[in-house]
N, C-alpha and C. Protein backbone atom coordinates (compact mmCIF):
# COMPACT_ATOMS: atom_id res chain seq x y z
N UNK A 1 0.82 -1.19 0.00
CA UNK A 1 0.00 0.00 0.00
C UNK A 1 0.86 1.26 0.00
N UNK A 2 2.12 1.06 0.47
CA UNK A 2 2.53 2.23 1.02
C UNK A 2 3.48 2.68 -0.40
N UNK A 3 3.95 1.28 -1.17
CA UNK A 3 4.35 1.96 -2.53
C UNK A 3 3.50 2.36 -3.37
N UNK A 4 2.35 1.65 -3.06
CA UNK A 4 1.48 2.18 -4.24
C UNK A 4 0.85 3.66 -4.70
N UNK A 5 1.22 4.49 -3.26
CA UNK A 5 0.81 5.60 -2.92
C UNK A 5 1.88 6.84 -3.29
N UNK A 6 2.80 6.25 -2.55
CA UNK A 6 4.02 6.74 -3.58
C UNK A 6 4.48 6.58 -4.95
N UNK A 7 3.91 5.52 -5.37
CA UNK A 7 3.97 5.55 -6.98
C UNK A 7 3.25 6.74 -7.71
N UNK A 8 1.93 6.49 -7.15
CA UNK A 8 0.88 7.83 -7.49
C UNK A 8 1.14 9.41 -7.07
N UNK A 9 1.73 9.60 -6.35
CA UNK A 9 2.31 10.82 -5.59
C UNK A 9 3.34 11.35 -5.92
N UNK A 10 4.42 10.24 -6.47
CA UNK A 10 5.41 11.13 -7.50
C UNK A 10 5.22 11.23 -8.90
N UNK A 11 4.47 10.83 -9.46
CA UNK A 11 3.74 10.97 -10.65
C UNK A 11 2.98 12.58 -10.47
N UNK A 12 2.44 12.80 -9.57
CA UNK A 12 1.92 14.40 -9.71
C UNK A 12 2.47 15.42 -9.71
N UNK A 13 3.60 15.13 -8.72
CA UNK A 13 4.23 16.02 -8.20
C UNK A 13 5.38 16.70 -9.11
N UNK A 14 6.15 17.83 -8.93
CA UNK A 14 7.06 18.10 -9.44
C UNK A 14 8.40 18.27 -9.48
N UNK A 15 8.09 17.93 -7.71
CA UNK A 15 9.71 17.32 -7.16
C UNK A 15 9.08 16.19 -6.37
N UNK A 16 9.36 14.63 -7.28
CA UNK A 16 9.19 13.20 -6.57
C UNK A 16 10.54 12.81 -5.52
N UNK A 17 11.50 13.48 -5.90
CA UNK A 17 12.47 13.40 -4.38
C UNK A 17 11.76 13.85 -2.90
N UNK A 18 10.67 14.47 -2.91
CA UNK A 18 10.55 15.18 -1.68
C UNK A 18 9.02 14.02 -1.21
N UNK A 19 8.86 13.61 -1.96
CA UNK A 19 7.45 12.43 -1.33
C UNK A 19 7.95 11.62 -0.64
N UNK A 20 7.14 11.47 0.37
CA UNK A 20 7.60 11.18 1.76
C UNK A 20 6.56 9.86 2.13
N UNK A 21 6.27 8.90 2.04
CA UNK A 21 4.87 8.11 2.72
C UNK A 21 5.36 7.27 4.08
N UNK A 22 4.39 7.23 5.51
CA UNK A 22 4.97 6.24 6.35
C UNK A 22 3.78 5.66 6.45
N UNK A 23 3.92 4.44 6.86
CA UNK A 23 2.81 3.94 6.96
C UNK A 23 3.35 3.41 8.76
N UNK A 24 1.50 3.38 9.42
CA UNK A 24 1.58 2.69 10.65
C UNK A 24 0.26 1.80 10.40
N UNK A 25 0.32 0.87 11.18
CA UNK A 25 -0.46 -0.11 11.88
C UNK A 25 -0.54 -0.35 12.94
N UNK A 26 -1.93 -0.28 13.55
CA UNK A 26 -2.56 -0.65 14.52
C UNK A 26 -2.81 -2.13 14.67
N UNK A 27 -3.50 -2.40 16.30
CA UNK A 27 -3.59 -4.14 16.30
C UNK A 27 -5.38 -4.55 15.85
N UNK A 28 -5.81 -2.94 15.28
CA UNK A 28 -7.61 -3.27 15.12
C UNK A 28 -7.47 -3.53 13.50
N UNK A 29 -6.44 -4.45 12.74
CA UNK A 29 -6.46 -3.93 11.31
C UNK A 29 -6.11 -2.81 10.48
N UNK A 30 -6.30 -1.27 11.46
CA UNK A 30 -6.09 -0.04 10.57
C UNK A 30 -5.01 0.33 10.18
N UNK A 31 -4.67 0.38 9.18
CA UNK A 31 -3.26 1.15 8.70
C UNK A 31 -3.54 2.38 8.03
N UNK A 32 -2.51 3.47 9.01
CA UNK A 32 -2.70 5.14 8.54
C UNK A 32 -1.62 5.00 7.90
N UNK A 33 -2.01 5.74 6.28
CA UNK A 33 -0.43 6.52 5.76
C UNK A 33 -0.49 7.81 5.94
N UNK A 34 0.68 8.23 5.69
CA UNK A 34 0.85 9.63 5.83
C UNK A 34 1.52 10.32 4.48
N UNK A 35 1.40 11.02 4.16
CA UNK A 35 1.68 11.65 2.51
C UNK A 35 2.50 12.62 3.08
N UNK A 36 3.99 13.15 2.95
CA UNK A 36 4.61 14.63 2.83
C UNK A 36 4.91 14.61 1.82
N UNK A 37 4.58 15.66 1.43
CA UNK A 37 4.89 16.41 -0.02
C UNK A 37 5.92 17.83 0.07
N UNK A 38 6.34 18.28 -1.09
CA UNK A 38 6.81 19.98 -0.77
C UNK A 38 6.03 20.57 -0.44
N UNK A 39 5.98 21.81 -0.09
CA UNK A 39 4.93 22.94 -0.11
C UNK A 39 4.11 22.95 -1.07
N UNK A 40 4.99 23.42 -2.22
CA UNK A 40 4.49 23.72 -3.60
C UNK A 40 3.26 22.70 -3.99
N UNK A 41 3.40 21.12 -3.78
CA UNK A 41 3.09 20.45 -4.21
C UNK A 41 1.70 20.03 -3.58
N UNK A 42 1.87 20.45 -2.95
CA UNK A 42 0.14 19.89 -1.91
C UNK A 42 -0.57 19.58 -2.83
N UNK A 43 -1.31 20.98 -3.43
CA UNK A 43 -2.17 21.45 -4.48
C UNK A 43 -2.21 20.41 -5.39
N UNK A 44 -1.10 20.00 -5.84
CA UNK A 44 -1.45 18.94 -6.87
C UNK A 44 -1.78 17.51 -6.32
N UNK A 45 -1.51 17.18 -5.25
CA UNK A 45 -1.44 16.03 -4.99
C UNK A 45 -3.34 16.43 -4.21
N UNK A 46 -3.98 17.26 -3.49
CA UNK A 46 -5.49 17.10 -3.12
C UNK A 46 -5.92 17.33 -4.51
N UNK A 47 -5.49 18.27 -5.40
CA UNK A 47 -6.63 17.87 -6.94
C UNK A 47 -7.30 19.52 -6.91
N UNK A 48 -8.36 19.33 -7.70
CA UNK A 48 -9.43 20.72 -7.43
C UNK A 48 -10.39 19.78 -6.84
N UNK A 49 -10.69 20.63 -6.14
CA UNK A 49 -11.51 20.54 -4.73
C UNK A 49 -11.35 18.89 -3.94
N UNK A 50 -10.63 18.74 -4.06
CA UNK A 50 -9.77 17.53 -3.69
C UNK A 50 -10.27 16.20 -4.33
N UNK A 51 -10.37 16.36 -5.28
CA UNK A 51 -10.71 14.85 -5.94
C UNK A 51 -9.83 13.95 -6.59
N UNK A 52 -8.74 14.90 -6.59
CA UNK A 52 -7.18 13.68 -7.14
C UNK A 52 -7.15 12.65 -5.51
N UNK A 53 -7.02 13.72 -4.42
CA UNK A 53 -7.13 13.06 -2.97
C UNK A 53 -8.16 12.05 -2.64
N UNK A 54 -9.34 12.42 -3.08
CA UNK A 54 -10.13 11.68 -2.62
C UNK A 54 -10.23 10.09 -3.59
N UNK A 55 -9.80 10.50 -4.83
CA UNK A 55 -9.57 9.10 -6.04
C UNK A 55 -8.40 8.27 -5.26
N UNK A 56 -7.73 8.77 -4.55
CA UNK A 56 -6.38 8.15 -3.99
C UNK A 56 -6.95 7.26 -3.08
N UNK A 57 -8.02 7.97 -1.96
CA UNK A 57 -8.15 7.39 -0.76
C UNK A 57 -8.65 6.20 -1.45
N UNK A 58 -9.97 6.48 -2.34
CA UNK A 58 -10.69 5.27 -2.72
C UNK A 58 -10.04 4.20 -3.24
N UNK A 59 -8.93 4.28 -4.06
CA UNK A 59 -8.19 3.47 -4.75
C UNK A 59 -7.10 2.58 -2.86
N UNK A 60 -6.87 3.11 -2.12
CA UNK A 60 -6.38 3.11 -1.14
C UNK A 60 -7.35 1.74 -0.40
N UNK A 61 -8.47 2.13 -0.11
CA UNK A 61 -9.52 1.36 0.63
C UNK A 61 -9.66 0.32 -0.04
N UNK A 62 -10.02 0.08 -1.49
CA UNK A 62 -10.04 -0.80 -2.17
C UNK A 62 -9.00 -2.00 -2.01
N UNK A 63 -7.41 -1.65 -1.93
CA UNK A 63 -6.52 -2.42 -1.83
C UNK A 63 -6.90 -3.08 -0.40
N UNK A 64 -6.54 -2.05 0.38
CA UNK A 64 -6.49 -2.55 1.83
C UNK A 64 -7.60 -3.49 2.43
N UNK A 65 -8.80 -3.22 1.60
CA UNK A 65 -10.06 -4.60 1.47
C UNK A 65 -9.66 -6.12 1.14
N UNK A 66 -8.67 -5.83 0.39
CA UNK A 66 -8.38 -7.24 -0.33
C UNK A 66 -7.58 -7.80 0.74
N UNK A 67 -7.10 -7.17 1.78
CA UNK A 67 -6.19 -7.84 2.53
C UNK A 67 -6.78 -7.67 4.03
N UNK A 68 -7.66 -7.47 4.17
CA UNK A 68 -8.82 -7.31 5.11
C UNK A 68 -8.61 -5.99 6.40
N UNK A 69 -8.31 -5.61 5.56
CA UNK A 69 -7.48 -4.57 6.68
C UNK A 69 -8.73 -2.68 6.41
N UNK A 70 -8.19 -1.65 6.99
CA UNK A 70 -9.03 -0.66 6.57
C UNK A 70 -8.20 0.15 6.36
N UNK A 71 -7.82 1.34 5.89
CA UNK A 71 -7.06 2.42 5.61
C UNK A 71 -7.50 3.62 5.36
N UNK A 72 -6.54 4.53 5.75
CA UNK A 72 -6.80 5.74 6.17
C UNK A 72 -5.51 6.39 5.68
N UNK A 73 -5.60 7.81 4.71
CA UNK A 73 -4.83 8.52 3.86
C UNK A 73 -4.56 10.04 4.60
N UNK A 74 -3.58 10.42 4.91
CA UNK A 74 -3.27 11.93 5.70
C UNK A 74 -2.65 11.94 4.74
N UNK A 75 -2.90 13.43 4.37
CA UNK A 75 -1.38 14.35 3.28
C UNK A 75 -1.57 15.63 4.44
N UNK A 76 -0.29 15.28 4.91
CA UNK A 76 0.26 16.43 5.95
C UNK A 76 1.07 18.10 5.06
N UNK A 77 1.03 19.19 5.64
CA UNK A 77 1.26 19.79 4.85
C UNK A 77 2.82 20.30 4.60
């Protein structure tokens, strides 16, 4: 999950050196990632009106279903 997010995240961005993802897990199933990006780059990575973000999360949940788990997407700023 946690490359897959970063695959997608340096693809937007315009400096992919600076994408950052950690992932944690909990013992209830949940795994949080966390997205750092540059400054600059936020913007591209939430979308207009955040729907690049929100296509991410969904694509995100989807995986983490298959492996029975739940997930949860932060892009910190």
């Amino acid at each position: 999950m946690k490359e897959f997010i970063e695959f997608i995240a340096k693809h937007l961005v315009d400096s992919p050196d600076q994408v950052n993802v950690d992932e944690k897990e909990s013992e209830d199933n949940k795994v949080t990632l966390s997205l750092k990006v540059q400054s600059d780059d936020v913007g591209k990575v939430i979308g207009k009106q955040g729907k690049t973000a929100q296509a991410m999360r969904t694509l995100l949940t989807a995986i983490a279903a298959k492996d029975g788990k739940r997930a949860i997407l932060e892009i910190l700023d």
